[in-house]
C-alpha atoms as a PDB file:
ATOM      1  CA  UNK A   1      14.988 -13.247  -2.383  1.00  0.00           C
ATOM      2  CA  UNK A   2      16.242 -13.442   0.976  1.00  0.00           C
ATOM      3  CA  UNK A   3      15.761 -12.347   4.524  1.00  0.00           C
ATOM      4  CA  UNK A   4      17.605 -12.567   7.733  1.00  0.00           C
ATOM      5  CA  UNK A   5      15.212 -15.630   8.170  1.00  0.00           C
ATOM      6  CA  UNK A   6      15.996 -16.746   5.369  1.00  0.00           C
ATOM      7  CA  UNK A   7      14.627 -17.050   1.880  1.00  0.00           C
ATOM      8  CA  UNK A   8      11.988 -14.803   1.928  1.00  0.00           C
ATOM      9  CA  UNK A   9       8.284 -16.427   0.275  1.00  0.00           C
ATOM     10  CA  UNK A  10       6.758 -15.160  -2.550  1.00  0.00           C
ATOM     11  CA  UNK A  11       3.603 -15.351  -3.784  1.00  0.00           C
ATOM     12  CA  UNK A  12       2.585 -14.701  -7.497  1.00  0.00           C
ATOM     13  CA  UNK A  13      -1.456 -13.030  -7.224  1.00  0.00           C
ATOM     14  CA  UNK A  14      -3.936 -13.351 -10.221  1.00  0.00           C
ATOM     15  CA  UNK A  15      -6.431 -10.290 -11.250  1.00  0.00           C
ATOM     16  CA  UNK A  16      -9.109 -13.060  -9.712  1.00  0.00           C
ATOM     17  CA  UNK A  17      -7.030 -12.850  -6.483  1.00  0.00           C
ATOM     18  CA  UNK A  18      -7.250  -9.156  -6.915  1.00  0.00           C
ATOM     19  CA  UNK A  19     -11.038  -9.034  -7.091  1.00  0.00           C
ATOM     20  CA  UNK A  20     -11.422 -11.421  -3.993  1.00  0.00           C
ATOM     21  CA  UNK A  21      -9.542  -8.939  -2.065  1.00  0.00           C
ATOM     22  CA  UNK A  22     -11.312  -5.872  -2.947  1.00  0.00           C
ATOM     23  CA  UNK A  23     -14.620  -7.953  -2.200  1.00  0.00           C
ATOM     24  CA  UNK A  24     -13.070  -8.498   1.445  1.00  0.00           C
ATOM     25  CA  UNK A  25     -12.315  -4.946   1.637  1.00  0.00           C
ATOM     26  CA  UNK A  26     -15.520  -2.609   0.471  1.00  0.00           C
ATOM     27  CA  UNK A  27     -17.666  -4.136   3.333  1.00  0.00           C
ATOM     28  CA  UNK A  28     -15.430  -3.234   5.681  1.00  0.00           C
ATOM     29  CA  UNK A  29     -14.780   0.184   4.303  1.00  0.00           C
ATOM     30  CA  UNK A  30     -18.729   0.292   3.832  1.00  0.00           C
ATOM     31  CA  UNK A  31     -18.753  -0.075   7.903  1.00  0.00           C
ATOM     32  CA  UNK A  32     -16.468   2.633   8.088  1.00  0.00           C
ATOM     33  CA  UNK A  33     -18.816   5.307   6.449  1.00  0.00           C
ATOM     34  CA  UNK A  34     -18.334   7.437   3.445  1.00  0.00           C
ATOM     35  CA  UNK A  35     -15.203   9.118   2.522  1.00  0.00           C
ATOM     36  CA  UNK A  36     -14.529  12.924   1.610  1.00  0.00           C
ATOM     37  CA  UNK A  37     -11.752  11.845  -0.144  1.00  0.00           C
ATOM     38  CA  UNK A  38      -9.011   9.003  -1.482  1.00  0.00           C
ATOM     39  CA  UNK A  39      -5.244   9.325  -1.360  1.00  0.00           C
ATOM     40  CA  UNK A  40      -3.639   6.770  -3.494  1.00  0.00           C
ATOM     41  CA  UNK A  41      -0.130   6.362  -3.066  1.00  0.00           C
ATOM     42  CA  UNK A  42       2.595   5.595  -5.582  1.00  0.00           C
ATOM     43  CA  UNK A  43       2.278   3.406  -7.711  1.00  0.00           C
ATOM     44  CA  UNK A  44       0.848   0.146  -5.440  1.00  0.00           C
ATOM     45  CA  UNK A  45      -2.022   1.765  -4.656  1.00  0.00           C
ATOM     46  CA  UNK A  46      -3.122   3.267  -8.207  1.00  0.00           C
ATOM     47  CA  UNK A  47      -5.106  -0.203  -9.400  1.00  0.00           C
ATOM     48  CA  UNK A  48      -6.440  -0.946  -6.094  1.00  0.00           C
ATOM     49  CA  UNK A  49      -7.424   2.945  -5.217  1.00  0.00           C
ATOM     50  CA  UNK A  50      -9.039   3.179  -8.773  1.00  0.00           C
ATOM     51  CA  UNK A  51     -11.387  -0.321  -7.802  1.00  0.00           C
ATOM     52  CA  UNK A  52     -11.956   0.650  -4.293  1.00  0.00           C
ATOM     53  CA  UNK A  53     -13.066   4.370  -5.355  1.00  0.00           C
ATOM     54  CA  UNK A  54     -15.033   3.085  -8.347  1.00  0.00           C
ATOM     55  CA  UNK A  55     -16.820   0.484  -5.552  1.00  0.00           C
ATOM     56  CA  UNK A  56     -17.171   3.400  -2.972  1.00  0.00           C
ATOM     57  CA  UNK A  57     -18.355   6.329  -5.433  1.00  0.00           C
ATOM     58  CA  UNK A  58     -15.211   8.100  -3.887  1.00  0.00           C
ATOM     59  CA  UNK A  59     -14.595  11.011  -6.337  1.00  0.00           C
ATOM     60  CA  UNK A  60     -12.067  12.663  -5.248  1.00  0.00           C
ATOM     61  CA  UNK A  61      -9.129  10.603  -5.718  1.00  0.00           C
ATOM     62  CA  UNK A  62      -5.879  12.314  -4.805  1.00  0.00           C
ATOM     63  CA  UNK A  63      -2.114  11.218  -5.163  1.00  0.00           C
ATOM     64  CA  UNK A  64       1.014  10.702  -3.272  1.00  0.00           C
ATOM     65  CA  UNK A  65       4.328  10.092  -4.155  1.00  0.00           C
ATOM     66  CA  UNK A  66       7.346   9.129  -1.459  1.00  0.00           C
ATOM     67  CA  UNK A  67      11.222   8.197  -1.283  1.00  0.00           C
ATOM     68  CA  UNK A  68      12.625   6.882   1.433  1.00  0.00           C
ATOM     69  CA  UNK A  69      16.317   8.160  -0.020  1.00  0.00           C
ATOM     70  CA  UNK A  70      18.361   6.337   2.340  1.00  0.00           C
ATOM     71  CA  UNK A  71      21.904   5.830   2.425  1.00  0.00           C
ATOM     72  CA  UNK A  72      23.697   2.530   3.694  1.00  0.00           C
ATOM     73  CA  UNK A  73      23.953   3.932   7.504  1.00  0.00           C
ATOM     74  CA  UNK A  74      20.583   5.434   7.859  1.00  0.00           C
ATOM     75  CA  UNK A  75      18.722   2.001   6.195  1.00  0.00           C
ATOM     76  CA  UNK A  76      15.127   1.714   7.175  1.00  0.00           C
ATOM     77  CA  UNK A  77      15.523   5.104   9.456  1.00  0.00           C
ATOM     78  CA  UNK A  78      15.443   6.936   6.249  1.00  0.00           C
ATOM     79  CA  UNK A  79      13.178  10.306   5.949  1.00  0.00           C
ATOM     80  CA  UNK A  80      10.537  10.449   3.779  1.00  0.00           C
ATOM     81  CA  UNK A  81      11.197  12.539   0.476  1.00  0.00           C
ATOM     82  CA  UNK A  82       7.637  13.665  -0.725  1.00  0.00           C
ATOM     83  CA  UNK A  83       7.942  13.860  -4.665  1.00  0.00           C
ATOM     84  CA  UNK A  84       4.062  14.424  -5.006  1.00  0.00           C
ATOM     85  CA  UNK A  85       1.311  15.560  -2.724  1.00  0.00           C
ATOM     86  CA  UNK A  86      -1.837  17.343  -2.745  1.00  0.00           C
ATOM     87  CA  UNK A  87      -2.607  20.971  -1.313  1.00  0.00           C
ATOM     88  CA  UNK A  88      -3.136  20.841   2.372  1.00  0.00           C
ATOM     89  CA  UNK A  89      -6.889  22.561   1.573  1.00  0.00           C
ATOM     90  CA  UNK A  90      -7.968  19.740  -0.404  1.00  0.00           C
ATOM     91  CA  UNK A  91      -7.640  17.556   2.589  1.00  0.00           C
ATOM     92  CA  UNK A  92      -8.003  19.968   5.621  1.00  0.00           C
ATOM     93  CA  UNK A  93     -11.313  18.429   7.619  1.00  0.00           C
ATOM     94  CA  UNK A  94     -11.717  15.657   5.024  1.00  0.00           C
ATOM     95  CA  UNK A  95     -12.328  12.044   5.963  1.00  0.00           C
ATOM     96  CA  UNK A  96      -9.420  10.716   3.531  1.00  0.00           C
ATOM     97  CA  UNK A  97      -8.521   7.095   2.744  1.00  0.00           C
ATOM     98  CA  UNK A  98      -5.583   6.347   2.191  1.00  0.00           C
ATOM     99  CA  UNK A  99      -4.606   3.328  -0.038  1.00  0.00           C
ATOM    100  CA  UNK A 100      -1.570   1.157  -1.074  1.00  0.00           C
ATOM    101  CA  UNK A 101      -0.982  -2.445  -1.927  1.00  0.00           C
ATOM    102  CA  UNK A 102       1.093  -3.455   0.844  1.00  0.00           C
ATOM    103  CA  UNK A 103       2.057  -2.843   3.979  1.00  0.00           C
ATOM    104  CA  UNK A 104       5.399  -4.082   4.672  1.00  0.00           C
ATOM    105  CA  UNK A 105       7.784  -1.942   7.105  1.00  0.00           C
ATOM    106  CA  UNK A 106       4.835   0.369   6.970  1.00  0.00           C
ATOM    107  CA  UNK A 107       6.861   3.278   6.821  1.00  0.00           C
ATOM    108  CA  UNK A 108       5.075   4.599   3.649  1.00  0.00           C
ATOM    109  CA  UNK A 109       1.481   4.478   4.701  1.00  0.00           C
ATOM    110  CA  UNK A 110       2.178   5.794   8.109  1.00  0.00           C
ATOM    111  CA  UNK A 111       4.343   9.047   6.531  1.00  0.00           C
ATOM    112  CA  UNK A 112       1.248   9.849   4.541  1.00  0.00           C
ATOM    113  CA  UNK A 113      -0.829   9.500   7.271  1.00  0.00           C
ATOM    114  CA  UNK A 114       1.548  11.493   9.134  1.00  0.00           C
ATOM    115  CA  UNK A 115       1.171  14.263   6.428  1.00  0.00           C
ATOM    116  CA  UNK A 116      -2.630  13.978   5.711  1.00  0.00           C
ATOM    117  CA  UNK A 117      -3.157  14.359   9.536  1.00  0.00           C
ATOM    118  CA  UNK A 118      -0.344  17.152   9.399  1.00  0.00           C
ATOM    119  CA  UNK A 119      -2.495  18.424   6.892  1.00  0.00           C
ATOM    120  CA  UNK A 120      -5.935  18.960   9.133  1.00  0.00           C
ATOM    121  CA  UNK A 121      -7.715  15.622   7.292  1.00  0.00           C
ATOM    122  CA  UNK A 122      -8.793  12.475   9.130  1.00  0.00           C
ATOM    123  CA  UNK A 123      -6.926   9.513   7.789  1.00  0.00           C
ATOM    124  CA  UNK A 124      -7.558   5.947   7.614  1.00  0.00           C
ATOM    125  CA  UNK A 125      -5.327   3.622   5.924  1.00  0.00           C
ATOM    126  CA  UNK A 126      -6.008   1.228   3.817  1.00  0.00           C
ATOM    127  CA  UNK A 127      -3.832  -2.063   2.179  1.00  0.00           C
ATOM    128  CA  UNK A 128      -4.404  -5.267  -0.049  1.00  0.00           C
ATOM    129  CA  UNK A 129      -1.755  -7.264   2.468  1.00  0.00           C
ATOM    130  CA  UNK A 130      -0.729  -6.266   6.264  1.00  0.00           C
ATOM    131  CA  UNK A 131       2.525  -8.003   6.851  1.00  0.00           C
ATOM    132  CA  UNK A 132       3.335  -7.531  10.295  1.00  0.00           C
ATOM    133  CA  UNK A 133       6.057  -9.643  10.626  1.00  0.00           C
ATOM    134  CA  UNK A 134       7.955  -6.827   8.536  1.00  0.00           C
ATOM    135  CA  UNK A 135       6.216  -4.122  10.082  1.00  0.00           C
ATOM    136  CA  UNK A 136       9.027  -1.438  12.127  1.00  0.00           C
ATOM    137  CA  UNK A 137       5.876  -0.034  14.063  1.00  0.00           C
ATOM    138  CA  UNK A 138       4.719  -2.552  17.043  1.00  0.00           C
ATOM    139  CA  UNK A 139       1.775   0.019  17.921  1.00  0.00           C
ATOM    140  CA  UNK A 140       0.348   1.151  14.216  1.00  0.00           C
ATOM    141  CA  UNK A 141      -1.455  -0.750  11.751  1.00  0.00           C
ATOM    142  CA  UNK A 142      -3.581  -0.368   8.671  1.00  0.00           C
ATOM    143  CA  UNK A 143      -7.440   0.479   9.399  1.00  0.00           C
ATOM    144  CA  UNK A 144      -8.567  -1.844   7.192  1.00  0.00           C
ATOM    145  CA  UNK A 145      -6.994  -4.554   4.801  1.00  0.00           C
ATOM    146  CA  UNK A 146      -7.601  -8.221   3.215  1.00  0.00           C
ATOM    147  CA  UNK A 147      -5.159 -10.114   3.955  1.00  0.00           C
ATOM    148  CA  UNK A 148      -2.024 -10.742   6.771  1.00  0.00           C
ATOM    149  CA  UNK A 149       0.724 -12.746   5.101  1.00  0.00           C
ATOM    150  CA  UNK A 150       4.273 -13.061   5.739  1.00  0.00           C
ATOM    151  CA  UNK A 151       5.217 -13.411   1.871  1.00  0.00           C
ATOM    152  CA  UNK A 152       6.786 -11.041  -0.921  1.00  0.00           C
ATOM    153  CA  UNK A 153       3.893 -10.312  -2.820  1.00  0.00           C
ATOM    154  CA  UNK A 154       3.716  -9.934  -6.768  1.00  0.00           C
ATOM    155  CA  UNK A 155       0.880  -8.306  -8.007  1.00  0.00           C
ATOM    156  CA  UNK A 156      -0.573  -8.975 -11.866  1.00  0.00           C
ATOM    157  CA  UNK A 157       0.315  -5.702 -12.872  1.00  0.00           C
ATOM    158  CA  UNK A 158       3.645  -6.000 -11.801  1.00  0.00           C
ATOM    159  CA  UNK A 159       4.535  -9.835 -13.653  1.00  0.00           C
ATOM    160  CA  UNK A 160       5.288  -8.408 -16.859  1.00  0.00           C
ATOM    161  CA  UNK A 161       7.498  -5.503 -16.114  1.00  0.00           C
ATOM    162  CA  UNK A 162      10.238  -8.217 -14.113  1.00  0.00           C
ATOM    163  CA  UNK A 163       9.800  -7.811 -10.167  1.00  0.00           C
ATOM    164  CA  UNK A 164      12.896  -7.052  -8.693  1.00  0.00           C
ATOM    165  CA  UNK A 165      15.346  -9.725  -9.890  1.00  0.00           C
ATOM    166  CA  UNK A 166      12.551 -12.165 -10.272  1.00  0.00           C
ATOM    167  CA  UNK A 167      12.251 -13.895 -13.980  1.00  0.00           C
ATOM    168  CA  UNK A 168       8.565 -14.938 -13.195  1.00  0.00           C
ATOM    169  CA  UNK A 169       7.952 -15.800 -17.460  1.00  0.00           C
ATOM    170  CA  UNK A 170      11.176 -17.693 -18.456  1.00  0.00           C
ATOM    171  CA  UNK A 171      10.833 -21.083 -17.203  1.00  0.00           C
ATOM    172  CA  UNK A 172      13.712 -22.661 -14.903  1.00  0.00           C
ATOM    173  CA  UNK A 173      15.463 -25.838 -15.933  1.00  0.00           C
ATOM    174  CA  UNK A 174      14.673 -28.637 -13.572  1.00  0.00           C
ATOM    175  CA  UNK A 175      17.893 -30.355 -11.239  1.00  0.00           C
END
């Protein structure tokens, strides 16, 4: 993988690098308060919505889906597509986190906080890894995450499915 940088890091997390994360999170999101409700979004933040809701008692767990269905002109400036998302009644006046694994250009997280608020809930979003080296918004952030990095990030659940081009099981000859 590349960037206009240059080649772009990765780094390959373990489920223990997982749980160290969500330990750095919940006392942070404990700080916070308590939560009406959790919107995971698609599919990053399914694993690490399920362990921070089963850490938080959070039992309403809610889902959203979103395409960015670009074409080579409009790039990053995309609109959001929302394939999935919940009733605006289950969120209206609701305290609502909102979780994902990364946040990289950001645009995801902050067009379902855009449509939570939109919606009459109180957002607050939430991420494993804040890259904000990537991020297209100089003025918005998560609320709360782990980690900063500057690296691609491959997640456990996502090693054996093949990441994007990246042959992570089948050893490379040496040169």
């Amino acid at each position: 993988m590349s960037s206009s940088r240059g080649p772009l890091r990765t780094e390959v997390l373990t489920w223990q690098d997982v749980d160290k994360l969500i330990d750095v999170l919940v006392p942070q999101l404990q700080i916070g308060g308590s939560y009406d409700a959790m919107m995971v979004i698609t599919r990053g933040g399914i694993i690490p919505g399920g362990l921070i809701a089963e850490a938080l008692h959070i039992r309403t767990v809610l889902t959203a889906s979103v395409d960015f269905p670009g074409t080579e002109r409009s790039g990053l400036m995309a609109w959001p597509a929302f394939l999935q998302f919940p009733d605006p009644e289950l969120l209206n006046g609701r305290k609502t986190l909102i979780v994902d694994d990364v946040w990289g250009s950001g645009r995801t997280s902050s067009a379902v906080r855009g449509r939570v608020e939109g919606a009459g809930g109180i957002p607050f979003n939430c991420v494993l890894h804040y890259n904000p080296y990537r991020s297209l918004f100089s003025k918005a952030k998560p609320d709360f995450f782990a980690a900063v990095t500057d690296a691609y990030i491959i997640f456990p659940w996502e090693v054996d499915r093949g990441v994007r081009g990246i042959d992570l099981l089948t050893p490379q000859p040496e040169s």
